[in-house]
N, C-alpha and C. Protein backbone atom coordinates (compact mmCIF):
# COMPACT_ATOMS: atom_id res chain seq x y z
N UNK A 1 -13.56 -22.33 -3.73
CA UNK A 1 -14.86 -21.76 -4.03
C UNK A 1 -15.30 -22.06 -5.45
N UNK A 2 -14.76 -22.74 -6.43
CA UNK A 2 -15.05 -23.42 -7.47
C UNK A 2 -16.59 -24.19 -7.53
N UNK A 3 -16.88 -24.25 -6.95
CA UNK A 3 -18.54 -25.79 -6.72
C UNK A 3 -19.64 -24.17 -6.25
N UNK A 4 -18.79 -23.21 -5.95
CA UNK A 4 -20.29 -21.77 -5.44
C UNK A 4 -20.64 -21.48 -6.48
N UNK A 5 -22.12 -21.01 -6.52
CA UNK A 5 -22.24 -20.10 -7.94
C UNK A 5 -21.99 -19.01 -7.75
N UNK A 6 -20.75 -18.53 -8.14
CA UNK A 6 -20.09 -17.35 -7.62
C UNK A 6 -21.08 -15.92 -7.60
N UNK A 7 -21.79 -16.18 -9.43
CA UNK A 7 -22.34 -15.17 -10.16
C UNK A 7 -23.66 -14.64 -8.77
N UNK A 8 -23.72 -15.58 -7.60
CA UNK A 8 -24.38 -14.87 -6.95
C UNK A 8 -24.26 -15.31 -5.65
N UNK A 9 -22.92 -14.68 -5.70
CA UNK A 9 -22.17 -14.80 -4.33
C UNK A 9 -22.35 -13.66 -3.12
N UNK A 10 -22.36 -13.36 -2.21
CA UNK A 10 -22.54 -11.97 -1.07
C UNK A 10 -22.72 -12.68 0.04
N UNK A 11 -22.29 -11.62 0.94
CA UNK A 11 -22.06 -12.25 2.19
C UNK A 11 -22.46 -11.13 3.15
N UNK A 12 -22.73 -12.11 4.08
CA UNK A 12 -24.14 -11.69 5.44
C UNK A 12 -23.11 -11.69 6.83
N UNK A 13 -23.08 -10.16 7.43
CA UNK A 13 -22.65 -10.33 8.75
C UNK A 13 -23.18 -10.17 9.36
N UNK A 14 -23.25 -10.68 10.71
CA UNK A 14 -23.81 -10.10 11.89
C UNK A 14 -22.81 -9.78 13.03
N UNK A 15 -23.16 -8.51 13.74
CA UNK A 15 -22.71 -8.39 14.89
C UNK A 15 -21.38 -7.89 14.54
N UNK A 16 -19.94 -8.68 14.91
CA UNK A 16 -19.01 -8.01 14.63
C UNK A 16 -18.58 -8.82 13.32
N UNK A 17 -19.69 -9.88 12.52
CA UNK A 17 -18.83 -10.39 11.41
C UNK A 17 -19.15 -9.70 10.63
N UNK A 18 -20.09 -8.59 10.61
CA UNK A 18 -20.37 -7.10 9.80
C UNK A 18 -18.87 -6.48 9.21
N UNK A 19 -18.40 -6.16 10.06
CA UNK A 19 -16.59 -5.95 10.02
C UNK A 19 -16.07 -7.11 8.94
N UNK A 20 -16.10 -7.94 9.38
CA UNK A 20 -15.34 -8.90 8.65
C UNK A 20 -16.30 -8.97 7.08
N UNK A 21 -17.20 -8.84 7.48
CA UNK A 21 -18.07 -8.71 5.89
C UNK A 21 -17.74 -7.86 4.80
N UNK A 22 -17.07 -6.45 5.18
CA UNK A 22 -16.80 -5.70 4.88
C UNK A 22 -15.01 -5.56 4.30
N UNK A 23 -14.85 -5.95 5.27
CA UNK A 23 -13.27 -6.17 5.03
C UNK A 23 -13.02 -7.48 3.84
N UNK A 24 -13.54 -8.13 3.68
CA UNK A 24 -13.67 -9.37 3.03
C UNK A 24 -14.36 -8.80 1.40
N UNK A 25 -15.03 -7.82 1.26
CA UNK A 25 -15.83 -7.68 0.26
C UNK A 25 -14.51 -6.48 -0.44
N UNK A 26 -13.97 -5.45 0.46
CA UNK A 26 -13.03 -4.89 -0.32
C UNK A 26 -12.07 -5.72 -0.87
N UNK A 27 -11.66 -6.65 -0.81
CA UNK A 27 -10.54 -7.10 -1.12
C UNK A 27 -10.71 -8.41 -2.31
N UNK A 28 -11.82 -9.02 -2.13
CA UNK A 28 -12.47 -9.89 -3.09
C UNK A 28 -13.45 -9.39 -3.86
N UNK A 29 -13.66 -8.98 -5.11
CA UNK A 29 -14.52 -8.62 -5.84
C UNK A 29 -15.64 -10.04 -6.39
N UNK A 30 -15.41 -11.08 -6.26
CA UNK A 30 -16.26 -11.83 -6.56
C UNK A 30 -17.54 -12.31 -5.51
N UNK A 31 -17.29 -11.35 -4.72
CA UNK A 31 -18.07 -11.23 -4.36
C UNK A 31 -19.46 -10.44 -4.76
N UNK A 32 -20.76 -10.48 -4.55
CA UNK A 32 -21.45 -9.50 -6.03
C UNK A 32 -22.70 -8.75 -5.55
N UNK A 33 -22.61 -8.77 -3.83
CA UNK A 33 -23.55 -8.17 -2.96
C UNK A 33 -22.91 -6.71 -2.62
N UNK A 34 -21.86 -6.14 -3.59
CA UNK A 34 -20.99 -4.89 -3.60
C UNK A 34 -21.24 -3.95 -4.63
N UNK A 35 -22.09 -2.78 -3.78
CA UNK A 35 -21.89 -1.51 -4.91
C UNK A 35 -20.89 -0.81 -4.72
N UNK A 36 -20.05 -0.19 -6.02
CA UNK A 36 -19.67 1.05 -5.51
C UNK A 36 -19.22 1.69 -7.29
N UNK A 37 -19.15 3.14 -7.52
CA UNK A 37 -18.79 3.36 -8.16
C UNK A 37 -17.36 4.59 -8.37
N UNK A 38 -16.86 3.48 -9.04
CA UNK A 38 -15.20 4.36 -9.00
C UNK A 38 -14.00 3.78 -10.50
N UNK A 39 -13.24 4.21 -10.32
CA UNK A 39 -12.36 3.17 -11.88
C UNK A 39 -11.98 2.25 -11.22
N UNK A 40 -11.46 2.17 -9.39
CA UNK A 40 -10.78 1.23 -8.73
C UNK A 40 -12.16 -0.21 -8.67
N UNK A 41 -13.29 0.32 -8.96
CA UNK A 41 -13.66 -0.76 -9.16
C UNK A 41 -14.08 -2.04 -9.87
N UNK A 42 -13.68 -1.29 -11.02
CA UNK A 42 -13.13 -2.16 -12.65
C UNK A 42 -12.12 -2.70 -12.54
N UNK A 43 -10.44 -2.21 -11.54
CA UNK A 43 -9.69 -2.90 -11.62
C UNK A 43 -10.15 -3.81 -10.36
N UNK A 44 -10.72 -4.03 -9.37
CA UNK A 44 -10.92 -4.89 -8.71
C UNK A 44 -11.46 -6.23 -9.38
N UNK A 45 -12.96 -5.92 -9.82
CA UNK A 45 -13.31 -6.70 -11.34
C UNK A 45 -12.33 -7.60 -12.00
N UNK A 46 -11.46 -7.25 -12.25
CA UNK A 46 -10.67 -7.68 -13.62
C UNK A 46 -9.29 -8.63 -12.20
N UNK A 47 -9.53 -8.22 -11.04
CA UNK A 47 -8.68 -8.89 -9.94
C UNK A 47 -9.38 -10.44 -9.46
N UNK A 48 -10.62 -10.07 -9.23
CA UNK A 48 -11.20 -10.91 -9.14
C UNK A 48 -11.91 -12.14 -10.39
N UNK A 49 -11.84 -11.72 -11.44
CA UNK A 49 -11.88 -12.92 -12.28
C UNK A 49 -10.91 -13.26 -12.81
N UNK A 50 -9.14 -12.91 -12.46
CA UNK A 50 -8.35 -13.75 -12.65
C UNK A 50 -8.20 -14.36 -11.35
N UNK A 51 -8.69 -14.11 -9.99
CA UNK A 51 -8.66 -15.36 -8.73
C UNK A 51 -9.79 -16.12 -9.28
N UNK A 52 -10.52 -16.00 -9.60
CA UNK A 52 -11.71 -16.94 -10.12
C UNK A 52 -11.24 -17.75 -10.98
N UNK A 53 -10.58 -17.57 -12.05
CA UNK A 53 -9.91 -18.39 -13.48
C UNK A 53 -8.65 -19.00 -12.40
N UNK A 54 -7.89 -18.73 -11.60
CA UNK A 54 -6.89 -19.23 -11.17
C UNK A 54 -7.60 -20.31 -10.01
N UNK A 55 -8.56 -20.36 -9.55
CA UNK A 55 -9.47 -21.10 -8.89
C UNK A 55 -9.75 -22.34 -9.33
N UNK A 56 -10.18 -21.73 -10.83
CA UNK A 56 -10.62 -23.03 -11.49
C UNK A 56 -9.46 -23.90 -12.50
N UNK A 57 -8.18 -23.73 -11.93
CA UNK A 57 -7.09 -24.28 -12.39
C UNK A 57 -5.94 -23.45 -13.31
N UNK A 58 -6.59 -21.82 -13.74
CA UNK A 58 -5.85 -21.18 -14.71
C UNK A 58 -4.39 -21.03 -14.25
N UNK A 59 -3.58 -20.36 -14.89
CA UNK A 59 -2.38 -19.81 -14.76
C UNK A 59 -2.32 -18.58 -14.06
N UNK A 60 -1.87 -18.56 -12.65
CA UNK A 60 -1.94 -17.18 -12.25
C UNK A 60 -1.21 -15.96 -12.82
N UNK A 61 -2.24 -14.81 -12.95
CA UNK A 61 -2.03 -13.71 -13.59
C UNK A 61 -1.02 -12.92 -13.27
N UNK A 62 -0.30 -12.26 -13.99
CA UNK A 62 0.57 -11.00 -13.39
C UNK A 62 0.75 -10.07 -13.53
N UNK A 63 1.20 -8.94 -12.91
CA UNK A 63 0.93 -7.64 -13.44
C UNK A 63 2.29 -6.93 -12.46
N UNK A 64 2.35 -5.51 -13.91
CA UNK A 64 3.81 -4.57 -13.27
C UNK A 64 2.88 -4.30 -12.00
N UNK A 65 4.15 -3.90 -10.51
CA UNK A 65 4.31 -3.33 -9.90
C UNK A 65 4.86 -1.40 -9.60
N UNK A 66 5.41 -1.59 -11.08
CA UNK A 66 5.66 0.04 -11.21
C UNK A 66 5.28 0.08 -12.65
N UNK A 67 4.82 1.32 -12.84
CA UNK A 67 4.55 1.79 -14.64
C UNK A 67 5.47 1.03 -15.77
N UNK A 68 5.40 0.20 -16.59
CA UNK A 68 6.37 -0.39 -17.53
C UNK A 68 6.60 0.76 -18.40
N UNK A 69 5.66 2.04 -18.86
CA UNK A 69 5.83 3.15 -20.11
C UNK A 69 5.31 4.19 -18.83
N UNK A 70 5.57 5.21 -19.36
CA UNK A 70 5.33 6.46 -18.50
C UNK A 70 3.90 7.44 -19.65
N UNK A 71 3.52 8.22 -19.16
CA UNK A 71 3.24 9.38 -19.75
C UNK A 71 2.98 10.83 -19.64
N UNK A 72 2.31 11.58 -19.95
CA UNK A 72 1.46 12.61 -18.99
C UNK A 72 0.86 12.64 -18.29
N UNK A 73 0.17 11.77 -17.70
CA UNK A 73 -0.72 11.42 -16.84
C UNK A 73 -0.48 11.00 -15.69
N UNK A 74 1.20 10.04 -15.85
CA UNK A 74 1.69 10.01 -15.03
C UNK A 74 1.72 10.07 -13.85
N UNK A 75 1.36 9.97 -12.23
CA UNK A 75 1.85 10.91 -11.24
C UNK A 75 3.46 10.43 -10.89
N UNK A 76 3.50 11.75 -10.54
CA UNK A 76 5.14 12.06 -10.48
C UNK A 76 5.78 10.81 -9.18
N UNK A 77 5.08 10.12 -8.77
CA UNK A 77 5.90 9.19 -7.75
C UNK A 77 6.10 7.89 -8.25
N UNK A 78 5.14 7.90 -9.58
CA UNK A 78 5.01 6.21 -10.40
C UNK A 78 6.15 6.41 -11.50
N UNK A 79 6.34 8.00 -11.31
CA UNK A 79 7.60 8.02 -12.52
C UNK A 79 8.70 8.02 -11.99
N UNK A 80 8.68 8.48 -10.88
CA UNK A 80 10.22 8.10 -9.86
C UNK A 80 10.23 6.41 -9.47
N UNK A 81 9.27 6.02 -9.33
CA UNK A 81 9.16 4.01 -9.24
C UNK A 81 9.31 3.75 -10.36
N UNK A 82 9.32 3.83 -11.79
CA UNK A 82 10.08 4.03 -12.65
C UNK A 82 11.41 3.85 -13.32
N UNK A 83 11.41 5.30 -12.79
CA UNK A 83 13.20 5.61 -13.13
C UNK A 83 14.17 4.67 -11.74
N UNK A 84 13.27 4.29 -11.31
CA UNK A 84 14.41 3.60 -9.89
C UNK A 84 14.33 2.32 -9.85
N UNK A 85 13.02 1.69 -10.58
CA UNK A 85 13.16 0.03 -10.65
C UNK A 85 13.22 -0.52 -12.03
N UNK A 86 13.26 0.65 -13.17
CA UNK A 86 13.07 0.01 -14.35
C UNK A 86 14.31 0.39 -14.99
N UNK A 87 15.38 1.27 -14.36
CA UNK A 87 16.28 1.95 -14.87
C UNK A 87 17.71 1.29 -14.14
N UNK A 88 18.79 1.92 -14.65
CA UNK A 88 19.99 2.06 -14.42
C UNK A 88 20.24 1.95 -12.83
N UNK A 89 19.62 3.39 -12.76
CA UNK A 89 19.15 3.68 -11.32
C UNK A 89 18.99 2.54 -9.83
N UNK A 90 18.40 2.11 -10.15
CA UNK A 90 18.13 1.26 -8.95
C UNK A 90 17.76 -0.57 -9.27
N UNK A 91 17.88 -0.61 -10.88
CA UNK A 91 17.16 -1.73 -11.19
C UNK A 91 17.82 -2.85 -10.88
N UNK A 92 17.43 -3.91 -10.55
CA UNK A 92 18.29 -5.57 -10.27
C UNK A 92 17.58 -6.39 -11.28
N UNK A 93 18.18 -7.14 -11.64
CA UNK A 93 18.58 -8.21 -12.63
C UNK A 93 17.53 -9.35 -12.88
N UNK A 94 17.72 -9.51 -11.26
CA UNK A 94 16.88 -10.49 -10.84
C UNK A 94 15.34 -9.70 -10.66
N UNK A 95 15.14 -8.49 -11.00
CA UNK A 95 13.14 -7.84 -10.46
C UNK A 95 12.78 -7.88 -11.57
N UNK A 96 11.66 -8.66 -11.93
CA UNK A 96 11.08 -8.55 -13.05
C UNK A 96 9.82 -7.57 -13.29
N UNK A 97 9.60 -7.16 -12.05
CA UNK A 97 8.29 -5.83 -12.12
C UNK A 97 7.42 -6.57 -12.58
N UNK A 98 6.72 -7.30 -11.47
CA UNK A 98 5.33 -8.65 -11.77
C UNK A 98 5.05 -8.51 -10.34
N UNK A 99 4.14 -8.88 -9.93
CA UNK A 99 3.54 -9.19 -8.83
C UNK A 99 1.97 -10.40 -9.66
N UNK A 100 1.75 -10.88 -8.62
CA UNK A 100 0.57 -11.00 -9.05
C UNK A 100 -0.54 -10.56 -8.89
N UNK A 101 -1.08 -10.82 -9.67
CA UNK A 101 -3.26 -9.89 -9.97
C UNK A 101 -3.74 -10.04 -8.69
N UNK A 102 -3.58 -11.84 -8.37
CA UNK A 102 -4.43 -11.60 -7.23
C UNK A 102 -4.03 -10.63 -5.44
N UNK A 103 -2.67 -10.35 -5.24
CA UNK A 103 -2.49 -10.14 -4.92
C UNK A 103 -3.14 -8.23 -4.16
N UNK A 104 -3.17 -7.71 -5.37
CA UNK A 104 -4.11 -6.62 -5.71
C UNK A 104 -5.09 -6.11 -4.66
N UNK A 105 -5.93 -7.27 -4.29
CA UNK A 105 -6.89 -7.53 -3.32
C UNK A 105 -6.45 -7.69 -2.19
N UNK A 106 -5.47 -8.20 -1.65
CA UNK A 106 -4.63 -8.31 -0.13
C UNK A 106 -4.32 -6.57 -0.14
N UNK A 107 -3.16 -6.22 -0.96
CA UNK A 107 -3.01 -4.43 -0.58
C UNK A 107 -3.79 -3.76 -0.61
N UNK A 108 -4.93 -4.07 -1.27
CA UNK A 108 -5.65 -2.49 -1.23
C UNK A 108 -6.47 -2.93 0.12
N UNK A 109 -6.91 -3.97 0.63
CA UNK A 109 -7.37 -4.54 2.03
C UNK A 109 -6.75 -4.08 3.17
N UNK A 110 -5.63 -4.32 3.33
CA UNK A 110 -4.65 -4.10 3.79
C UNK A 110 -5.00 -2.82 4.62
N UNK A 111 -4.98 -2.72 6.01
CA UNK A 111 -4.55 -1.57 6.74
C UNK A 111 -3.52 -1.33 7.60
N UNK A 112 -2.81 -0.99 7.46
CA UNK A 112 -1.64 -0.96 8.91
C UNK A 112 -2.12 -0.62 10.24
N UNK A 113 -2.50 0.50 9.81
CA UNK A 113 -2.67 1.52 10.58
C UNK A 113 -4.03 1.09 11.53
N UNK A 114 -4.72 0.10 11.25
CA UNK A 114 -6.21 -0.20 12.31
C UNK A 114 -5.32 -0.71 13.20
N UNK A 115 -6.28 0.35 14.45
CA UNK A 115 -6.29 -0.22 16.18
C UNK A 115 -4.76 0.11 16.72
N UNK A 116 -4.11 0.58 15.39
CA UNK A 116 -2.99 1.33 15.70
C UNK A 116 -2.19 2.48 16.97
N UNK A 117 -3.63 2.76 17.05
CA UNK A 117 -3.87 3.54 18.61
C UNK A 117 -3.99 2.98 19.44
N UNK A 118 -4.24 1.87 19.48
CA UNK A 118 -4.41 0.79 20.67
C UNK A 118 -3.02 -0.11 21.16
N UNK A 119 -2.32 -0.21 19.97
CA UNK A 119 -1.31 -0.98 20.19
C UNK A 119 0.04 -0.92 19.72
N UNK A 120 0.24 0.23 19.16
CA UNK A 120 1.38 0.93 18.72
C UNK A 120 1.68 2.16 20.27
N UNK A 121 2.09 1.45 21.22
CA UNK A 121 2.78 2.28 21.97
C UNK A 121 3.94 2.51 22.06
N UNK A 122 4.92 1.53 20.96
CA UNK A 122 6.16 2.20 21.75
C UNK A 122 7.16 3.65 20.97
N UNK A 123 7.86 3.78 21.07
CA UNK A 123 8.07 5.34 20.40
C UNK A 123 8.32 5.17 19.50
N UNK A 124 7.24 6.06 18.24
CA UNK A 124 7.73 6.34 17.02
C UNK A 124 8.11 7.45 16.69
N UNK A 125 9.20 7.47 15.19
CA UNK A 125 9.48 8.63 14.45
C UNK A 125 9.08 8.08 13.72
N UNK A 126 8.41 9.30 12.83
CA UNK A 126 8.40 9.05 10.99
C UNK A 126 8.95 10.43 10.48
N UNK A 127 9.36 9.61 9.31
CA UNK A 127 10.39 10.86 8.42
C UNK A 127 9.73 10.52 7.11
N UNK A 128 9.44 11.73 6.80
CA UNK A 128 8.27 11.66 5.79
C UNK A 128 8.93 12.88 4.66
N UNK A 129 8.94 12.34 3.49
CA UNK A 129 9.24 13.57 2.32
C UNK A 129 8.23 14.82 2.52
N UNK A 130 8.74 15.77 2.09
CA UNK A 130 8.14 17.02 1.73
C UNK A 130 6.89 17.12 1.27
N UNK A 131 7.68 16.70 -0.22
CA UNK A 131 6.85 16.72 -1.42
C UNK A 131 6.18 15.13 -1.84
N UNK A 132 6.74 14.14 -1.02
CA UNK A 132 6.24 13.01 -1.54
C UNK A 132 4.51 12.86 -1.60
N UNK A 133 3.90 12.24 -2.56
CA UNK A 133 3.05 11.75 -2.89
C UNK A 133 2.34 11.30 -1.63
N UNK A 134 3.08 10.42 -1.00
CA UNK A 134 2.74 8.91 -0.33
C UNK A 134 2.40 9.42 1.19
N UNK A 135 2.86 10.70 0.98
CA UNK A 135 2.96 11.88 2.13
C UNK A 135 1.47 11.40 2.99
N UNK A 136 0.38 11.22 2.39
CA UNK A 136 -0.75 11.27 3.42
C UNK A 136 -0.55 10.42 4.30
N UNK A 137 -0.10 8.86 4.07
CA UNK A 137 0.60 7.86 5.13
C UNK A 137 0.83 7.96 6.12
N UNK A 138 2.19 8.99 5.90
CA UNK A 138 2.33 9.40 7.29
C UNK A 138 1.63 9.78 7.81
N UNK A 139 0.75 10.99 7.34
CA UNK A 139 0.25 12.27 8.21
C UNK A 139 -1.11 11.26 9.15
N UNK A 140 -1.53 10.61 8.34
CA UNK A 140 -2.84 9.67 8.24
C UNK A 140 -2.33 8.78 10.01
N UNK A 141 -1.60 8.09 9.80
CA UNK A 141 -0.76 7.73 10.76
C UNK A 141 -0.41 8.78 12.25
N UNK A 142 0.19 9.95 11.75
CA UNK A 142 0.49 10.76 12.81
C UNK A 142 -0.93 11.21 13.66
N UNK A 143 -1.91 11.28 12.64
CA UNK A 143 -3.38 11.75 13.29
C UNK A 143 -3.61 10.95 14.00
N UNK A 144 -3.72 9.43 13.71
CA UNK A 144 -4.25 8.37 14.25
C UNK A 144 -3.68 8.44 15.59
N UNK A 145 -2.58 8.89 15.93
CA UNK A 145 -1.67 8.50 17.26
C UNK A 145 -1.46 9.67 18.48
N UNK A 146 -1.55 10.80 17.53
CA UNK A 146 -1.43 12.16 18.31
C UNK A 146 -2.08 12.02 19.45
N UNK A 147 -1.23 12.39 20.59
CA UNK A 147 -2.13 12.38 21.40
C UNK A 147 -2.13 11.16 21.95
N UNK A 148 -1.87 10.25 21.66
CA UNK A 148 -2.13 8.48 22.27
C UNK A 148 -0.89 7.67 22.46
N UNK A 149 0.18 8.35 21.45
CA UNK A 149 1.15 7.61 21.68
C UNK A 149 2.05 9.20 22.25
N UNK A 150 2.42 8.72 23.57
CA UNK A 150 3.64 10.42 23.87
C UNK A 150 5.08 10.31 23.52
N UNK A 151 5.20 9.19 22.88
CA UNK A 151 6.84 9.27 21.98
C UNK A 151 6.94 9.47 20.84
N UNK A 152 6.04 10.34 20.10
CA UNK A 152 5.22 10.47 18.90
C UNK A 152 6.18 11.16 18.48
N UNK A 153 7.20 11.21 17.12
CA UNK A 153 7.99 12.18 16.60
C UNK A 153 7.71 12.09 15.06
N UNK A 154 7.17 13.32 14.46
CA UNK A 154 7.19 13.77 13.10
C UNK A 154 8.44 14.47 12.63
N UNK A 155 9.31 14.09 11.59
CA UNK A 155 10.03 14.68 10.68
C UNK A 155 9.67 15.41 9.69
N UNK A 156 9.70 16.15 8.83
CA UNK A 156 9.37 16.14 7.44
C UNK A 156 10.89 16.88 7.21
N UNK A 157 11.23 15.91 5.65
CA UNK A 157 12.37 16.77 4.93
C UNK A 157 12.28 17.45 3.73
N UNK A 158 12.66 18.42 4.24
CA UNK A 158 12.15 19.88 3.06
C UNK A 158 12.53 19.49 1.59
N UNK A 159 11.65 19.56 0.72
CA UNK A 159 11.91 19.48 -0.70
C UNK A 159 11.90 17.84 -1.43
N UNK A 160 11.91 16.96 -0.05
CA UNK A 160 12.30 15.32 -0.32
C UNK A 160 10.86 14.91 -0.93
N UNK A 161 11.35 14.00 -1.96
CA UNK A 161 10.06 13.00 -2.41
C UNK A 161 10.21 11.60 -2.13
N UNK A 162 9.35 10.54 -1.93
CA UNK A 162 9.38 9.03 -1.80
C UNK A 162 10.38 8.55 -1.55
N UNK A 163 10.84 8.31 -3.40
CA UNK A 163 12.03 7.90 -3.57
C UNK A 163 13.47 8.43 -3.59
N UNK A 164 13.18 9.65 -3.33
CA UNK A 164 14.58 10.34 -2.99
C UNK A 164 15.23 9.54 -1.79
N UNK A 165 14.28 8.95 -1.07
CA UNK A 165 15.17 8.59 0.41
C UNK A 165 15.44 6.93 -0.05
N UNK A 166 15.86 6.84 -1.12
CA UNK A 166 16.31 5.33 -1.63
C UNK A 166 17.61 5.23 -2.19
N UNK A 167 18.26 6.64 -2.29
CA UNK A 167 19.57 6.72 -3.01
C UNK A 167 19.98 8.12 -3.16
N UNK A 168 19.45 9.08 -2.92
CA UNK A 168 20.16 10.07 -2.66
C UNK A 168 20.10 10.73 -1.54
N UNK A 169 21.36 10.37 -1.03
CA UNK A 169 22.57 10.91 -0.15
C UNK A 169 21.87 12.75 0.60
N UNK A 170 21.67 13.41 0.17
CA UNK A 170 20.85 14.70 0.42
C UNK A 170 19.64 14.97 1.16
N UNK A 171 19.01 13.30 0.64
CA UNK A 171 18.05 13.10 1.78
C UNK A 171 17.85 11.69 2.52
N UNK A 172 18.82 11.16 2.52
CA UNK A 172 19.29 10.09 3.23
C UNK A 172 19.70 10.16 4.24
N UNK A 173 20.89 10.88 4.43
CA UNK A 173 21.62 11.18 5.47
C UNK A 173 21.06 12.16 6.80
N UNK A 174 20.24 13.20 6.33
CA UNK A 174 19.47 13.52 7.40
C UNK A 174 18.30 13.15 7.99
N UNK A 175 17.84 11.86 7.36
CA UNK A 175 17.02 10.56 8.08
C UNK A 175 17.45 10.06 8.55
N UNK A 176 18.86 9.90 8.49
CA UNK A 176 19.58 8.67 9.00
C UNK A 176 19.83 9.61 10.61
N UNK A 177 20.15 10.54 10.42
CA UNK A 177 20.78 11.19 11.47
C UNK A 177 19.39 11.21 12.51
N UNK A 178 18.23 11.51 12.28
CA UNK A 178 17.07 11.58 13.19
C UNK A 178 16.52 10.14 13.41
N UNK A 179 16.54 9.39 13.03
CA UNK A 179 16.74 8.09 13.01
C UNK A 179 17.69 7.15 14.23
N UNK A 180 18.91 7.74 13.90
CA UNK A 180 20.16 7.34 14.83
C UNK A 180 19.66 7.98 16.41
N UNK A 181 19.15 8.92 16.38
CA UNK A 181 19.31 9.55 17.40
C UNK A 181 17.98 9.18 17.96
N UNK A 182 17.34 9.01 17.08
CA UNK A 182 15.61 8.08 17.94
C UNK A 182 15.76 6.71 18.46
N UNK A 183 16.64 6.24 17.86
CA UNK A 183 17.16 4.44 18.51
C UNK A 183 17.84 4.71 19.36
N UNK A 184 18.52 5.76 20.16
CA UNK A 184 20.09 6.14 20.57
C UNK A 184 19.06 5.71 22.18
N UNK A 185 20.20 4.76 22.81
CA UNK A 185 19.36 4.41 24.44
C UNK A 185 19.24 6.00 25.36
N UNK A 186 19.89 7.11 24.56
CA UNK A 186 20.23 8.15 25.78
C UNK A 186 18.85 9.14 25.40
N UNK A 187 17.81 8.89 24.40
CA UNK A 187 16.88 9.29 23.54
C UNK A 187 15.44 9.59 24.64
């Protein structure tokens, strides 16, 4: 897309490429037929003119995957991604906590969960922390299916967050156990 004039780029659906118009515009910000106002849309901004500079031959950009400094502001699940990929804790040698910029735009695009009701029939469990953050996922998920899928099994483990179920044993093991017994052929 180098030879477009980007600066007045937008895109036209019809019918069902409306959908795709849409889906295409969250995830690419250089696109410029997009309102919206939010902070996520400054970092989209700043996503999309390093795919633009990397377009036009730059060095692709990179950026942490978990908080490199912590603070108050913190939320408490970016400080447990943190203490578990930047630390003692969980860190490898080989993770440099980079992803790239452009990438940014694929996850936040990204849905799992579409049509999920349509084609997620076969039996699920989810085991979902307590207290985790990330908690809506599931629930978001369990709504979507209730009702549509009848092998539908919700866990929740009392007091568990995110990353608790990455290394401690307390809430590991009783995932594992509802888990075992959801794969088990006698289930």
């Amino acid at each position: 897309m180098v030879d477009v004039l980007i600066t007045r780029g937008g895109l036209v659906g019809i019918c069902a490429g409306g959908g795709y118009a849409v889906g295409a515009a969250k995830g690419d910000h250089r696109f410029k037929a997009v309102s919206i106002a939010d902070e996520k849309a400054a970092a989209l901004d700043q996503v999309a003119q390093a795919v633009q500079a990397e377009a036009a031959g730059n060095e692709p950009v990179a950026a942490p995957y978990a908080p490199p400094t912590l603070d108050d502001n913190t939320p408490y699940d970016l400080k447990e991604a943190y203490e578990y990929y930047l630390t003692a804790r969980g860190q490898h040698p080989n993770a440099q906590n980079k992803m790239l910029l452009r990438s940014t735009g694929l996850v936040i695009n990204f849905d799992a969960w579409l049509i999920a009701d349509i084609f997620l029939t076969q039996p699920l469990l989810i085991v979902v922390g307590e207290k985790a953050e990330s908690r809506w996922h599931s629930e978001k998920i369990y709504k979507i299916l209730d009702g549509k899928n009848k092998a539908l099994k919700k866990v929740v483990v009392p007091n568990a967050r995110h990353m608790d179920f990455y290394d401690k044993e307390d809430y590991i093991n009783p995932a594992i156990e509802k888990i075992v017994n959801h794969l088990s052929p006698n289930n």
